[in-house]
N, C-alpha and C. Protein backbone atom coordinates (compact mmCIF):
# COMPACT_ATOMS: atom_id res chain seq x y z
N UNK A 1 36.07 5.75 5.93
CA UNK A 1 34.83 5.02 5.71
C UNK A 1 34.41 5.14 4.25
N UNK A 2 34.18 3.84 3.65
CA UNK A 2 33.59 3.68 2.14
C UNK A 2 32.23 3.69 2.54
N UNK A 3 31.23 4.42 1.94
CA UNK A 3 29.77 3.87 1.88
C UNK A 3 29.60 4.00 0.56
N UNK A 4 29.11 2.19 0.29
CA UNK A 4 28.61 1.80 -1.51
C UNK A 4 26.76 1.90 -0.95
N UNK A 5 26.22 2.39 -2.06
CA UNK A 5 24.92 2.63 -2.07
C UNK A 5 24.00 1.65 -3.03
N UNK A 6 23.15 1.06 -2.47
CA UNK A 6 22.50 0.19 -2.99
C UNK A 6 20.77 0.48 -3.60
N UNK A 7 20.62 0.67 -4.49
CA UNK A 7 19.38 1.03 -4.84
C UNK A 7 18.18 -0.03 -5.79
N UNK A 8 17.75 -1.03 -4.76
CA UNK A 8 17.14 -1.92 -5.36
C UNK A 8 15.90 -1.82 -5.91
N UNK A 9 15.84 -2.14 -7.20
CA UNK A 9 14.37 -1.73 -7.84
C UNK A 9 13.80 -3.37 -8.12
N UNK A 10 12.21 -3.92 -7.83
CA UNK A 10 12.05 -4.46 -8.66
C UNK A 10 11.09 -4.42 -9.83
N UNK A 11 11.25 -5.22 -10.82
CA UNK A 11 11.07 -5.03 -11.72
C UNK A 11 9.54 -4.49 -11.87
N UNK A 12 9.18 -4.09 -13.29
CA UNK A 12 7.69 -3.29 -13.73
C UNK A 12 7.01 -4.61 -13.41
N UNK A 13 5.55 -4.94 -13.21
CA UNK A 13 4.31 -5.85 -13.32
C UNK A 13 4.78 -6.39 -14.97
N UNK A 14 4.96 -8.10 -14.75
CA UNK A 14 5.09 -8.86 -15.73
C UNK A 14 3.73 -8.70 -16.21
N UNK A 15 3.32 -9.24 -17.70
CA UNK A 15 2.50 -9.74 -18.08
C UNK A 15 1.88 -10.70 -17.94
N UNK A 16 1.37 -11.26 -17.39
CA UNK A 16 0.71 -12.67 -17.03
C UNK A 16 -0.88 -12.81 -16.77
N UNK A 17 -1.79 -12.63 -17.92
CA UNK A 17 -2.78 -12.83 -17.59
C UNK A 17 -3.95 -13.98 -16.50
N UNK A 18 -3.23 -15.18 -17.11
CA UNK A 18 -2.77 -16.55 -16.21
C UNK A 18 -2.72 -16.84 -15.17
N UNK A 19 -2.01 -16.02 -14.56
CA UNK A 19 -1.86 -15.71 -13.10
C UNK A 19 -0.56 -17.16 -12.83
N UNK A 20 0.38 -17.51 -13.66
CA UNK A 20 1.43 -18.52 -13.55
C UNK A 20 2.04 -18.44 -12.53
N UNK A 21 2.82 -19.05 -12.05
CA UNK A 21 4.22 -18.62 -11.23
C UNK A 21 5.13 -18.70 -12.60
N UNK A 22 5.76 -17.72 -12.26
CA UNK A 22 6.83 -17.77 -13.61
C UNK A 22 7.96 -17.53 -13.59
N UNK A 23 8.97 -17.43 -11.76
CA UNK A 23 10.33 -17.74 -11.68
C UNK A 23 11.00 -16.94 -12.85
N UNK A 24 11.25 -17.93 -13.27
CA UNK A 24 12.35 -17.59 -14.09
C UNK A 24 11.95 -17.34 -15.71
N UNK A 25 10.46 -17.67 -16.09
CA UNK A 25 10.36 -17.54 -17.37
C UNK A 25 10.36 -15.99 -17.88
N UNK A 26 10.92 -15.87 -19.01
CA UNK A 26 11.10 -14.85 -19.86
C UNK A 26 10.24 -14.20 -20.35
N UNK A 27 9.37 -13.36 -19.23
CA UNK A 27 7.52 -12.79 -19.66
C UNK A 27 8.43 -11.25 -19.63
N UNK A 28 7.55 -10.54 -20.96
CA UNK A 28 7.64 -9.42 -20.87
C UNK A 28 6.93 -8.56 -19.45
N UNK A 29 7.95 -7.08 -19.16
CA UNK A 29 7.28 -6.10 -18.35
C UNK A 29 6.01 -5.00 -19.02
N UNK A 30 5.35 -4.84 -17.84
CA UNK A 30 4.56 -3.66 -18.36
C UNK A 30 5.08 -2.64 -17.81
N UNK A 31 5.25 -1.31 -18.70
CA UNK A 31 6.21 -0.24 -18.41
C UNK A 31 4.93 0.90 -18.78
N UNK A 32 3.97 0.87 -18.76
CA UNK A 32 2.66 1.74 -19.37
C UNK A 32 2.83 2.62 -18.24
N UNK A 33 2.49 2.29 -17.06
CA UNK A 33 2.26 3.25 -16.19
C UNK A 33 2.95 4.25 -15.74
N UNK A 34 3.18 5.57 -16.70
CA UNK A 34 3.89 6.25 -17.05
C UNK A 34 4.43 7.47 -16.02
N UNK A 35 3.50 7.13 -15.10
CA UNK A 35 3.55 8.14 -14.00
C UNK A 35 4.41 7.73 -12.51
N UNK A 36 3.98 6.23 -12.77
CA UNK A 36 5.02 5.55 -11.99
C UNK A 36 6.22 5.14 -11.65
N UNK A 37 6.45 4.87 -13.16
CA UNK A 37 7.80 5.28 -13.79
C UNK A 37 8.98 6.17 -13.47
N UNK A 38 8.05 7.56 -13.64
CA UNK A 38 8.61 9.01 -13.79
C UNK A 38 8.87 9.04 -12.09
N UNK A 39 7.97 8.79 -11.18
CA UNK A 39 8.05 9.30 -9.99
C UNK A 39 9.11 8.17 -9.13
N UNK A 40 9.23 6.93 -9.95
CA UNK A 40 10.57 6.49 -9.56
C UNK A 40 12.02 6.36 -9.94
N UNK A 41 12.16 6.92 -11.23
CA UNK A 41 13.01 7.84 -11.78
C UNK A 41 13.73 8.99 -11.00
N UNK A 42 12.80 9.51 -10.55
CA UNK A 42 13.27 10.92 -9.74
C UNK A 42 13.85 10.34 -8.55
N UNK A 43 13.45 9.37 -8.35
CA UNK A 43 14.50 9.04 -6.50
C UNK A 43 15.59 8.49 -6.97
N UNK A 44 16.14 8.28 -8.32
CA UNK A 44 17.13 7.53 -8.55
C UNK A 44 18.00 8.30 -8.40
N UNK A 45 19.43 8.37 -8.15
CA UNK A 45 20.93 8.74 -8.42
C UNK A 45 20.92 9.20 -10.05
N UNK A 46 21.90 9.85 -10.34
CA UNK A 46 22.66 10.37 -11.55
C UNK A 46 23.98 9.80 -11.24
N UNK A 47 24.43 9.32 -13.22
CA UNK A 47 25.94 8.44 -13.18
C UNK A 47 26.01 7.39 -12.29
N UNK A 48 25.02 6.73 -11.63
CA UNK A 48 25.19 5.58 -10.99
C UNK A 48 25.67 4.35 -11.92
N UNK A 49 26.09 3.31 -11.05
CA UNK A 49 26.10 1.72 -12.11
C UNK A 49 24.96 1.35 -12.39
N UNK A 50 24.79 0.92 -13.03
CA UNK A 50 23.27 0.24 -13.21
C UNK A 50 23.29 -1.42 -13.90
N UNK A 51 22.81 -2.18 -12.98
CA UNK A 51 22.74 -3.66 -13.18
C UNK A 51 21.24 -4.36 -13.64
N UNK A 52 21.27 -5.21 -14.05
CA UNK A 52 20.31 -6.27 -14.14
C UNK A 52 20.33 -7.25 -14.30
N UNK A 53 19.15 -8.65 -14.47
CA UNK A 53 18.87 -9.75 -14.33
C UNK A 53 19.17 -10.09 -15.87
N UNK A 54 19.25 -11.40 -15.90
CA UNK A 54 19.45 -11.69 -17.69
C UNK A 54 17.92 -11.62 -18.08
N UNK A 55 17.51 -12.06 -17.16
CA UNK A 55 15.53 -11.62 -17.70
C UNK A 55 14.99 -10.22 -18.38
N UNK A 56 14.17 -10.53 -19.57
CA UNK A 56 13.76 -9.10 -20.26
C UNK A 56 13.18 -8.42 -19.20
N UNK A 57 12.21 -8.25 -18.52
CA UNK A 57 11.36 -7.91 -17.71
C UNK A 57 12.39 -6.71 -16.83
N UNK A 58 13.58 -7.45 -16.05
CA UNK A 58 14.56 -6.45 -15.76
C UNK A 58 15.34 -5.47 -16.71
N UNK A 59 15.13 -5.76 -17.71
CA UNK A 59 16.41 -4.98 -18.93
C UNK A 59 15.17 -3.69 -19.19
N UNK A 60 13.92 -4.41 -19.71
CA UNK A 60 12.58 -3.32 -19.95
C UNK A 60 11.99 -2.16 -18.83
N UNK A 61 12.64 -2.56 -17.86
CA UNK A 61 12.30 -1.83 -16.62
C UNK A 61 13.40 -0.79 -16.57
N UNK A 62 15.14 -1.27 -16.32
CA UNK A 62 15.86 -0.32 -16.80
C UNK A 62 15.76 0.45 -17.83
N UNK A 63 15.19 0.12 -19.11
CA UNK A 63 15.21 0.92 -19.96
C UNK A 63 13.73 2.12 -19.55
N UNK A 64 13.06 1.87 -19.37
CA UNK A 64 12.13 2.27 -19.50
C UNK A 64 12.37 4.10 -18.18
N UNK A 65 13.14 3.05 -16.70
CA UNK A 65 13.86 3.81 -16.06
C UNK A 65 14.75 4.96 -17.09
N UNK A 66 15.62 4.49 -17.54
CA UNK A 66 17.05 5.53 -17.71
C UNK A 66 16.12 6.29 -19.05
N UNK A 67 15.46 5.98 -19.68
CA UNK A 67 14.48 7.16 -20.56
C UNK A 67 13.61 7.89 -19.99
N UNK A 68 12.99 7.66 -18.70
CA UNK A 68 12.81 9.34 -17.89
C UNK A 68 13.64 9.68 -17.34
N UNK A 69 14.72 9.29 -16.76
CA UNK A 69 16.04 10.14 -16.61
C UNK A 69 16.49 10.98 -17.20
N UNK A 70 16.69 10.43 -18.79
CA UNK A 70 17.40 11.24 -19.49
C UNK A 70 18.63 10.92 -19.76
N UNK A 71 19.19 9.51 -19.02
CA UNK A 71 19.98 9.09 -18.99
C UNK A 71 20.51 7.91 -20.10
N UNK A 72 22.22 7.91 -20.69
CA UNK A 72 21.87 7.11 -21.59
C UNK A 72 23.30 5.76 -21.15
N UNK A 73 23.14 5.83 -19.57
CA UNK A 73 23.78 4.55 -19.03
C UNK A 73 23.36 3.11 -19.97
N UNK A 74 24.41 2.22 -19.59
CA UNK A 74 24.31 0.91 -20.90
C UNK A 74 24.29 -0.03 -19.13
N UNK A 75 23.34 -0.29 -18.98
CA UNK A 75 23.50 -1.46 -17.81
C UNK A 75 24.27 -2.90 -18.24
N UNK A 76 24.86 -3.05 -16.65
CA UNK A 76 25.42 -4.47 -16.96
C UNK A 76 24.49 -5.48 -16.31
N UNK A 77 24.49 -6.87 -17.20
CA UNK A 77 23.68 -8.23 -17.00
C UNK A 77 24.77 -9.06 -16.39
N UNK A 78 24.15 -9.31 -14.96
CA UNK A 78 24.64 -10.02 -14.02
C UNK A 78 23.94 -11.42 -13.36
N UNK A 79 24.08 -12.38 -14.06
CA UNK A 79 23.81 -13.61 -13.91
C UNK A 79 23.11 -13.76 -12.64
N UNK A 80 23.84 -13.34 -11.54
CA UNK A 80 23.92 -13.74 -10.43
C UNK A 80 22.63 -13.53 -9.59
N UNK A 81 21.83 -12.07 -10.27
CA UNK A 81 20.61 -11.37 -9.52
C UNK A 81 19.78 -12.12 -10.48
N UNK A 82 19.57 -13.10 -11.00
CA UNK A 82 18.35 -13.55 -11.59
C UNK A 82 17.66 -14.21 -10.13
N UNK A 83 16.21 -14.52 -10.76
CA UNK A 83 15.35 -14.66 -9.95
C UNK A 83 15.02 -16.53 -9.59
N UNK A 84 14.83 -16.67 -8.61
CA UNK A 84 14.80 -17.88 -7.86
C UNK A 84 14.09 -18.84 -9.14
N UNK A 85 14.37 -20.10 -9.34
CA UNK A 85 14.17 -21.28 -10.21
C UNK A 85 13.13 -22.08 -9.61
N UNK A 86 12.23 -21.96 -10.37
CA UNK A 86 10.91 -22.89 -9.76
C UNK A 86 10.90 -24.31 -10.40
N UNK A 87 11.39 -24.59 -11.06
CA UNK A 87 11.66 -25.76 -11.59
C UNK A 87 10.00 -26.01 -12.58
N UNK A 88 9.81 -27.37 -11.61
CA UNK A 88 8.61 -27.71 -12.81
C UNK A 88 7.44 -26.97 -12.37
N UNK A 89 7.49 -25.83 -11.24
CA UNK A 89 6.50 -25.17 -11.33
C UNK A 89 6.40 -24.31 -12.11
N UNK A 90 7.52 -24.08 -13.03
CA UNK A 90 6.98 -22.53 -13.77
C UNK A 90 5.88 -22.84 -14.34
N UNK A 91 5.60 -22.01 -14.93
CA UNK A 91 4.71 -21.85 -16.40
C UNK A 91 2.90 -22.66 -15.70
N UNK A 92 3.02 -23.13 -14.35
CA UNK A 92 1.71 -23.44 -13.72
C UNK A 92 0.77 -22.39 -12.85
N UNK A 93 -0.43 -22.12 -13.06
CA UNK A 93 -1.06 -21.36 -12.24
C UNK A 93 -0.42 -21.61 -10.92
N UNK A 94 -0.52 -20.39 -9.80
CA UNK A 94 0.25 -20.54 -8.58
C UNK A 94 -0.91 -21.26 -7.97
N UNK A 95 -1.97 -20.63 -7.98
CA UNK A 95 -2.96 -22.04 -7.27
C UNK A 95 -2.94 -22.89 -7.32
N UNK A 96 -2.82 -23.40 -8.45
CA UNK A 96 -2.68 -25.15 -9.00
C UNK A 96 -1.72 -25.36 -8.71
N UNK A 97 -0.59 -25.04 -8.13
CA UNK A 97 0.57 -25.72 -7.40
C UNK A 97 0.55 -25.30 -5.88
N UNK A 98 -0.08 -24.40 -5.27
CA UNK A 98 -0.24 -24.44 -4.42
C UNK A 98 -1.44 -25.59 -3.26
N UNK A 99 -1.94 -25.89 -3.91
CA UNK A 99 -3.15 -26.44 -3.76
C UNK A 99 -3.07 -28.10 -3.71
N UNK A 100 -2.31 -28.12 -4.87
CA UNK A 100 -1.64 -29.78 -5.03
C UNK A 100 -0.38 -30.17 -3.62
N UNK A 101 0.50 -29.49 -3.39
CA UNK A 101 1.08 -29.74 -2.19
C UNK A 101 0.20 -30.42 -0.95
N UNK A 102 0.65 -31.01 -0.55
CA UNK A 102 -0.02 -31.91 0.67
C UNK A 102 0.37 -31.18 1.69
N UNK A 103 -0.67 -30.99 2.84
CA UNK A 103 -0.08 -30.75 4.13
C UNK A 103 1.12 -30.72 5.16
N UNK A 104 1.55 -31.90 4.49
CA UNK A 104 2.43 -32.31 5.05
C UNK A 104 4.24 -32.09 4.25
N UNK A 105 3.72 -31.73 3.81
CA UNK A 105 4.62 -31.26 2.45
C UNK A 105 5.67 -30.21 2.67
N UNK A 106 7.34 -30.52 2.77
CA UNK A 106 8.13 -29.48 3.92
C UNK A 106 8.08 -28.10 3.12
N UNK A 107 7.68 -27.95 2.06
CA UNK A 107 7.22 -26.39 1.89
C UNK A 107 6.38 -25.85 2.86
N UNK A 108 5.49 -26.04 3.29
CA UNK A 108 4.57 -25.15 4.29
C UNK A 108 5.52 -25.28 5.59
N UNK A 109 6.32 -26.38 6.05
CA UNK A 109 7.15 -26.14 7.55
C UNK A 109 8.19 -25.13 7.25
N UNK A 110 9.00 -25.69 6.35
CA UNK A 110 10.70 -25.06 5.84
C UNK A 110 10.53 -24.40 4.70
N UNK A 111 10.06 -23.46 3.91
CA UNK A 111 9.38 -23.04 2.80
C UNK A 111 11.24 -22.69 2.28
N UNK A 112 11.60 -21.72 3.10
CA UNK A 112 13.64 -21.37 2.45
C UNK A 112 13.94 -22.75 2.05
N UNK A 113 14.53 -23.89 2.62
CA UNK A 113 14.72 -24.91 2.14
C UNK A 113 14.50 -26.09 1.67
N UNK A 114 13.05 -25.54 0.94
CA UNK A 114 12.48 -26.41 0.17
C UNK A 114 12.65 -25.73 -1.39
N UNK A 115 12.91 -26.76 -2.44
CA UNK A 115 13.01 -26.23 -3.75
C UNK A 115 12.04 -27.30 -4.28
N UNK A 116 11.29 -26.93 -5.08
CA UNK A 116 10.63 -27.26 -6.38
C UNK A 116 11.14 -28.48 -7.01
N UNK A 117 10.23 -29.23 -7.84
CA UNK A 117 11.36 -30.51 -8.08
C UNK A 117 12.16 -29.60 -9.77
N UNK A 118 13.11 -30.05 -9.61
CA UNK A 118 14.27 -29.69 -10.91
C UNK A 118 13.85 -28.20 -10.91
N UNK A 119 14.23 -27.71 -9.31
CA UNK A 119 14.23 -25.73 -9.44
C UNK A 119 15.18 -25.69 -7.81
N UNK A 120 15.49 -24.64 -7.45
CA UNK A 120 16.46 -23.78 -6.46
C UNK A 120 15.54 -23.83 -5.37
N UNK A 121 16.13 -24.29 -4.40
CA UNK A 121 15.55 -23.41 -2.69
C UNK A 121 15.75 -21.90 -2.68
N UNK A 122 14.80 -21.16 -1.67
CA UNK A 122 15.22 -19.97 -1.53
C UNK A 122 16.89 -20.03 -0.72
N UNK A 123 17.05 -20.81 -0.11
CA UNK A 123 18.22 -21.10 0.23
C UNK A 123 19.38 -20.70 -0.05
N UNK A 124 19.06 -21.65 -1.31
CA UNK A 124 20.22 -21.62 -2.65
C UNK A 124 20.32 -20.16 -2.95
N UNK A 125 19.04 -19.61 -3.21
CA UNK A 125 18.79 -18.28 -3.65
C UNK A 125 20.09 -17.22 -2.81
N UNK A 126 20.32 -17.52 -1.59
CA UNK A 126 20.85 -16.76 -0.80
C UNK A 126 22.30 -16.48 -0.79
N UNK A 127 22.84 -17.69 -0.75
CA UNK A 127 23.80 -18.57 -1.24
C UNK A 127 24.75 -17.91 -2.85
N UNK A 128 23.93 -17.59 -3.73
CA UNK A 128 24.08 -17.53 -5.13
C UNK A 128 23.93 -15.85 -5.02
N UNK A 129 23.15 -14.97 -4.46
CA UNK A 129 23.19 -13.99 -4.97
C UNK A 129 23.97 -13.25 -3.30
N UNK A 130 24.06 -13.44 -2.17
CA UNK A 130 24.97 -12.70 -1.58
C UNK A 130 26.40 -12.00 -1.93
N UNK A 131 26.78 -13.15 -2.11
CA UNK A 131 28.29 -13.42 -2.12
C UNK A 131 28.87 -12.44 -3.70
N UNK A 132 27.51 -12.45 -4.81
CA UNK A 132 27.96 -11.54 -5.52
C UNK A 132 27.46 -9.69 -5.40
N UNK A 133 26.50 -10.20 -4.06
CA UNK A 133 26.49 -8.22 -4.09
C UNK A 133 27.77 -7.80 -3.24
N UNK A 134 28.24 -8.93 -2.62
CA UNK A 134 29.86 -8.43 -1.76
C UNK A 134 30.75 -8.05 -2.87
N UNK A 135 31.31 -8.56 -3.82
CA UNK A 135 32.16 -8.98 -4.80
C UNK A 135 31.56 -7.22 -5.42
N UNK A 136 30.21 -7.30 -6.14
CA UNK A 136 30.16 -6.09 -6.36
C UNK A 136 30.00 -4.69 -5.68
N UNK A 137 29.82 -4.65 -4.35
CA UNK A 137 30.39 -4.31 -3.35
C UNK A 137 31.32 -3.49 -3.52
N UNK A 138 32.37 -4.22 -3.51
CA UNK A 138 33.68 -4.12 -3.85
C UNK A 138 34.80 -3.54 -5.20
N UNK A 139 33.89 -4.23 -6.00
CA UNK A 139 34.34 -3.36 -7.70
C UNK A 139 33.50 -1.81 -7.85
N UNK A 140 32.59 -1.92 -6.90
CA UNK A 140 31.77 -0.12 -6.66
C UNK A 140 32.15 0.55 -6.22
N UNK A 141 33.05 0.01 -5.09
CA UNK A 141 33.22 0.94 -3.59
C UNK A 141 32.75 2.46 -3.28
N UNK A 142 32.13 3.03 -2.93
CA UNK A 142 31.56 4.49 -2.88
C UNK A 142 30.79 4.82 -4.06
N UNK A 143 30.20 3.53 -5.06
CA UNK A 143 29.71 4.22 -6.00
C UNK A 143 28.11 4.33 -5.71
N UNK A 144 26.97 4.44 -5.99
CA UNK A 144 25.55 4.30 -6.15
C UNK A 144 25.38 3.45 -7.07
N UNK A 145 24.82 2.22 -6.74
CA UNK A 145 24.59 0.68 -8.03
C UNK A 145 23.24 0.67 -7.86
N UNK A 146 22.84 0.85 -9.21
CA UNK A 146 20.81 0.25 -9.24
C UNK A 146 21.09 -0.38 -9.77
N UNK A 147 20.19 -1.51 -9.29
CA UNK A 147 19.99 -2.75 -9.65
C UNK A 147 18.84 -3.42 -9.75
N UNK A 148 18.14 -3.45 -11.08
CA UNK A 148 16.96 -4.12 -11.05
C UNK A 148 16.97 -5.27 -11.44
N UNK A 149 16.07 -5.34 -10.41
CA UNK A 149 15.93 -7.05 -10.01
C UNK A 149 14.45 -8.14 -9.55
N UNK A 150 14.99 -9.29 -9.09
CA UNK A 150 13.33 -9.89 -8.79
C UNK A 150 13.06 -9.94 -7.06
N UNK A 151 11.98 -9.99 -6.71
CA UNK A 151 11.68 -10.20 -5.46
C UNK A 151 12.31 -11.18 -4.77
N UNK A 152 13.12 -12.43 -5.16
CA UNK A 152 13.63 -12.97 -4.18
C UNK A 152 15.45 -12.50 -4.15
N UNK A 153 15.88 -11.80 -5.18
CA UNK A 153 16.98 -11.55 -5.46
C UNK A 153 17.32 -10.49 -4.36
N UNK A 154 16.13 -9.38 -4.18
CA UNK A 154 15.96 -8.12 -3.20
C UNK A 154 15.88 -8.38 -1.50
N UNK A 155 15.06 -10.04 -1.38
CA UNK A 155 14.75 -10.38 -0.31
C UNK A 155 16.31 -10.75 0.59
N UNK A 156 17.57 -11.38 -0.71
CA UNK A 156 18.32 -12.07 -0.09
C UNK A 156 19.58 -10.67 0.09
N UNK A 157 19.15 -9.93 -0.43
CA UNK A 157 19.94 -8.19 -0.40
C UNK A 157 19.26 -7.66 1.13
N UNK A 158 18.49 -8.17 1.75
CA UNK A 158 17.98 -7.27 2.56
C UNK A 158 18.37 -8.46 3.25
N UNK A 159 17.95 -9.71 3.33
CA UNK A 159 18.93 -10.76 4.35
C UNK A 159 20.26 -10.95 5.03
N UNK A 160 20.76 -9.83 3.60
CA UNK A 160 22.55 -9.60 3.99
C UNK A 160 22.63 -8.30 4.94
N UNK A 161 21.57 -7.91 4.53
CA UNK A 161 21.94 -6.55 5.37
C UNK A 161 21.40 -6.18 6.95
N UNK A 162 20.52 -7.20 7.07
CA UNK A 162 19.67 -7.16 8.42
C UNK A 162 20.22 -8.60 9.45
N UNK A 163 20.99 -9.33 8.55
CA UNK A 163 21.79 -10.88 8.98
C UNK A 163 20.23 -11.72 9.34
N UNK A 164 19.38 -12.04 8.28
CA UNK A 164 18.34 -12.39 8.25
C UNK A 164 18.50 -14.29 7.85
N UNK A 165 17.84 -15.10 8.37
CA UNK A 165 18.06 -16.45 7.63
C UNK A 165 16.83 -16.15 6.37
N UNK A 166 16.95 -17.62 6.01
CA UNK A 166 16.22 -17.66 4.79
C UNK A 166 14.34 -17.46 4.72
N UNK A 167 14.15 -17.87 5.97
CA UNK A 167 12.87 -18.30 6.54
C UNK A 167 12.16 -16.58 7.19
N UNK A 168 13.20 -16.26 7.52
CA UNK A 168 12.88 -14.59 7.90
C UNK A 168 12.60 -13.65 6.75
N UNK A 169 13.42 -13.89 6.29
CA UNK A 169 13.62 -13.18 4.63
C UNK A 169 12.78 -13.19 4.10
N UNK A 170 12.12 -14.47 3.87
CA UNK A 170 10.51 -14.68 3.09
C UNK A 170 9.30 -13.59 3.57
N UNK A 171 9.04 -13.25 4.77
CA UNK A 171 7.93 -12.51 5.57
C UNK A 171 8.57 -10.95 4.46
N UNK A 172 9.09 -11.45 3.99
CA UNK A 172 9.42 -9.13 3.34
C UNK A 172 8.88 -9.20 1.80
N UNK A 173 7.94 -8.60 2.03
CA UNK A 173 6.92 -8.35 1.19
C UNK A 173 8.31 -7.07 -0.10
N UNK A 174 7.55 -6.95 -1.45
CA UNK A 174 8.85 -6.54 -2.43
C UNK A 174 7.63 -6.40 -3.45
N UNK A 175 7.13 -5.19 -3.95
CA UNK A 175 6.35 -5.47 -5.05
C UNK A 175 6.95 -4.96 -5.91
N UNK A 176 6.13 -4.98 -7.11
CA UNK A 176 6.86 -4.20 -8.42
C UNK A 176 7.15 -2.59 -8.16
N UNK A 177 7.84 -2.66 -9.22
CA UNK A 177 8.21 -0.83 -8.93
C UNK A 177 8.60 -0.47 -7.59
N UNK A 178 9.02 -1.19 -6.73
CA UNK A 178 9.04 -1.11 -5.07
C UNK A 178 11.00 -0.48 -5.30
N UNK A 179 11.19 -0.08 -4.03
CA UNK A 179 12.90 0.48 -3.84
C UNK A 179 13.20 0.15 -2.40
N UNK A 180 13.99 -0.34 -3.31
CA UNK A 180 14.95 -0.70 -1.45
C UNK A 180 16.29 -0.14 -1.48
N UNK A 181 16.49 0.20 0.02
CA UNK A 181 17.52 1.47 -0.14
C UNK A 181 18.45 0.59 0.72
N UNK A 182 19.85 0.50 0.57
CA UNK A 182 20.87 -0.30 1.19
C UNK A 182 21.94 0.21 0.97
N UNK A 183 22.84 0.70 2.10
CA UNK A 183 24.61 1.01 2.28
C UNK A 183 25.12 -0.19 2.55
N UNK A 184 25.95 -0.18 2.02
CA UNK A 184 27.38 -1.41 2.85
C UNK A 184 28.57 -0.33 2.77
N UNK A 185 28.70 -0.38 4.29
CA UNK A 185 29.94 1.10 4.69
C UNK A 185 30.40 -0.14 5.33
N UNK A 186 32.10 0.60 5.08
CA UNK A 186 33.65 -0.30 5.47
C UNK A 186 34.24 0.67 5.33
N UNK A 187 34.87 0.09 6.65
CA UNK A 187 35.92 1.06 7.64
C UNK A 187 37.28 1.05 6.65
N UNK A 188 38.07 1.68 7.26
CA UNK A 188 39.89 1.33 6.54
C UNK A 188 40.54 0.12 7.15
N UNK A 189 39.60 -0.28 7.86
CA UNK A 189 40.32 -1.79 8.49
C UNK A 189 39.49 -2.68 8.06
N UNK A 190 39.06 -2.53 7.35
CA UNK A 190 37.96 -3.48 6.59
C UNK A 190 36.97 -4.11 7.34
N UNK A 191 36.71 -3.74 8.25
CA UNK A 191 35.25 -4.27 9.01
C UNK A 191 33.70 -3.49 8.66
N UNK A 192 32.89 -3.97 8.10
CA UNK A 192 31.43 -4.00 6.95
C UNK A 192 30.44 -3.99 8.23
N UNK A 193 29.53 -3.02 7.61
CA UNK A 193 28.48 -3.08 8.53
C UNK A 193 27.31 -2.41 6.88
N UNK A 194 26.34 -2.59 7.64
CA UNK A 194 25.20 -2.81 6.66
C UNK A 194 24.02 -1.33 7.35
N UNK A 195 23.81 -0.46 6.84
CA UNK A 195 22.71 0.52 6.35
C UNK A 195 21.08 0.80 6.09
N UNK A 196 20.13 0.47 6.31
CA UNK A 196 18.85 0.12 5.74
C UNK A 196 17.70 1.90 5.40
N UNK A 197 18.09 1.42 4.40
CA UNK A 197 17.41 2.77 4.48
C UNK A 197 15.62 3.03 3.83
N UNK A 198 15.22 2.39 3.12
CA UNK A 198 14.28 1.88 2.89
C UNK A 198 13.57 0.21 2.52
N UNK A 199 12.85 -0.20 2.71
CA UNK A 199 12.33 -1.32 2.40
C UNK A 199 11.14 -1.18 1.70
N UNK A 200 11.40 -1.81 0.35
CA UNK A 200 9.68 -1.96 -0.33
C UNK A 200 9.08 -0.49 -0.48
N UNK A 201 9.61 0.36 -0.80
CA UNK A 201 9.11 1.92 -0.83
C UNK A 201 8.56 1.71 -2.13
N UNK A 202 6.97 1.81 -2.52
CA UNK A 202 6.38 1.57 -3.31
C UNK A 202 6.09 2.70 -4.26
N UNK A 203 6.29 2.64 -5.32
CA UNK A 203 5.91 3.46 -6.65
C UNK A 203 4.95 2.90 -7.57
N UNK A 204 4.29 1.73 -8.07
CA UNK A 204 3.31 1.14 -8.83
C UNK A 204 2.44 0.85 -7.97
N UNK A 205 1.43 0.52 -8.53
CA UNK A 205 0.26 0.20 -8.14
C UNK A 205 -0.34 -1.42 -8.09
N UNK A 206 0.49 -2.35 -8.18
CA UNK A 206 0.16 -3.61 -8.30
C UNK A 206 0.82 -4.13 -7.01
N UNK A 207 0.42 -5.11 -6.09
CA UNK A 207 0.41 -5.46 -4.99
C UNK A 207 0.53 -6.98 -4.63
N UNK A 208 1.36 -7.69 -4.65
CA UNK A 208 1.85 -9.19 -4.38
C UNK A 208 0.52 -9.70 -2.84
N UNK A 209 0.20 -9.06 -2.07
CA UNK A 209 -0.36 -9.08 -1.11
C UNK A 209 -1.86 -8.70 -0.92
């Protein structure tokens, strides 16, 4: 039996006074809260892999991580865990796009397979980032991988592991500084089964909910 260890962080509280949806835009993290930091530091692994999003927000969070460690790991940027594409909603207050949707509007029925105009379904989301935590999975095998990342990137990590659709997936709350704890153990005959060991285990103080 291989067990690869999954240690999902997401990222520190963006900056956004605004209150935007901001997907995918390139907003700095706040890494101030120094205590929060430290006390999620300490649940981390030593010599683990360590991954992230091409987004600063994830790179500032690792860093900010592996300097209360003590650690002077070089994370790798993995395309694949970036965070869901809102298209022409970025950069809009979430009210003001929430609000403009019509009733009838298949976001409120099918919210997973509805995308934004010129942005990703959570769908897609699922689609795009599974298939590469298998792959890395696999180039880990028995190792411990942190990986900081965004809330829908974590949602579709916990979809793989609970065999969740897209629409289920959404109800899992993921705040900042939050840890999600995930095995993928495989046998010598190669049959995968999935681990859960925490969900959303909170370390900051800022609250999506």
């Amino acid at each position: 039996m291989t067990t690869t260890r999954w240690w999902w962080v997401r990222h520190a509280p963006v900056v956004n006074p605004d209150k935007l949806l901001y997907g995918r835009l390139d907003l700095e993290a706040d890494t101030g809260d120094a205590a929060a930091i430290a006390a999620l530091a300490a649940r981390l692994p030593r010599r683990a892999v360590w991954l992230h999003s091409p987004l600063r927000r994830t790179a500032e969070t690792a860093a900010a991580l592996l300097a209360a460690m003590g650690e002077a790991a070089v994370p790798s940027v993995e395309p694949a865990l970036i965070e869901q594409d809102f298209g022409a909603w970025q950069g809009r207050p979430s009210r003001e796009v929430y609000r403009a949707l019509p009733r009838h509007d298949p976001f409120w029925s099918h919210p997973s397979a509805h995308a934004a105009p010129g942005g990703e379904s959570f769908d897609a989301v699922l689609r795009r980032v599974q298939p590469a935590i298998l792959a890395l999975s696999d180039a880990h095998a028995g190792r411990d991988i942190v990986a900081i990342a965004h809330a829908g990137t974590i949602r579709a990590a916990a979809a793989l592991a609970l065999d969740l659709d897209g629409e289920r997936a959404l109800r899992l709350a993921v705040d900042t500084l939050s840890l999600t704890r995930l095995d993928r153990i495989r046998s010598s005959s190669g049959a995968e089964s999935w681990r859960i060991i925490a969900l959303n285990l909170p370390f900051g103080t800022e609250k999506m909910y």
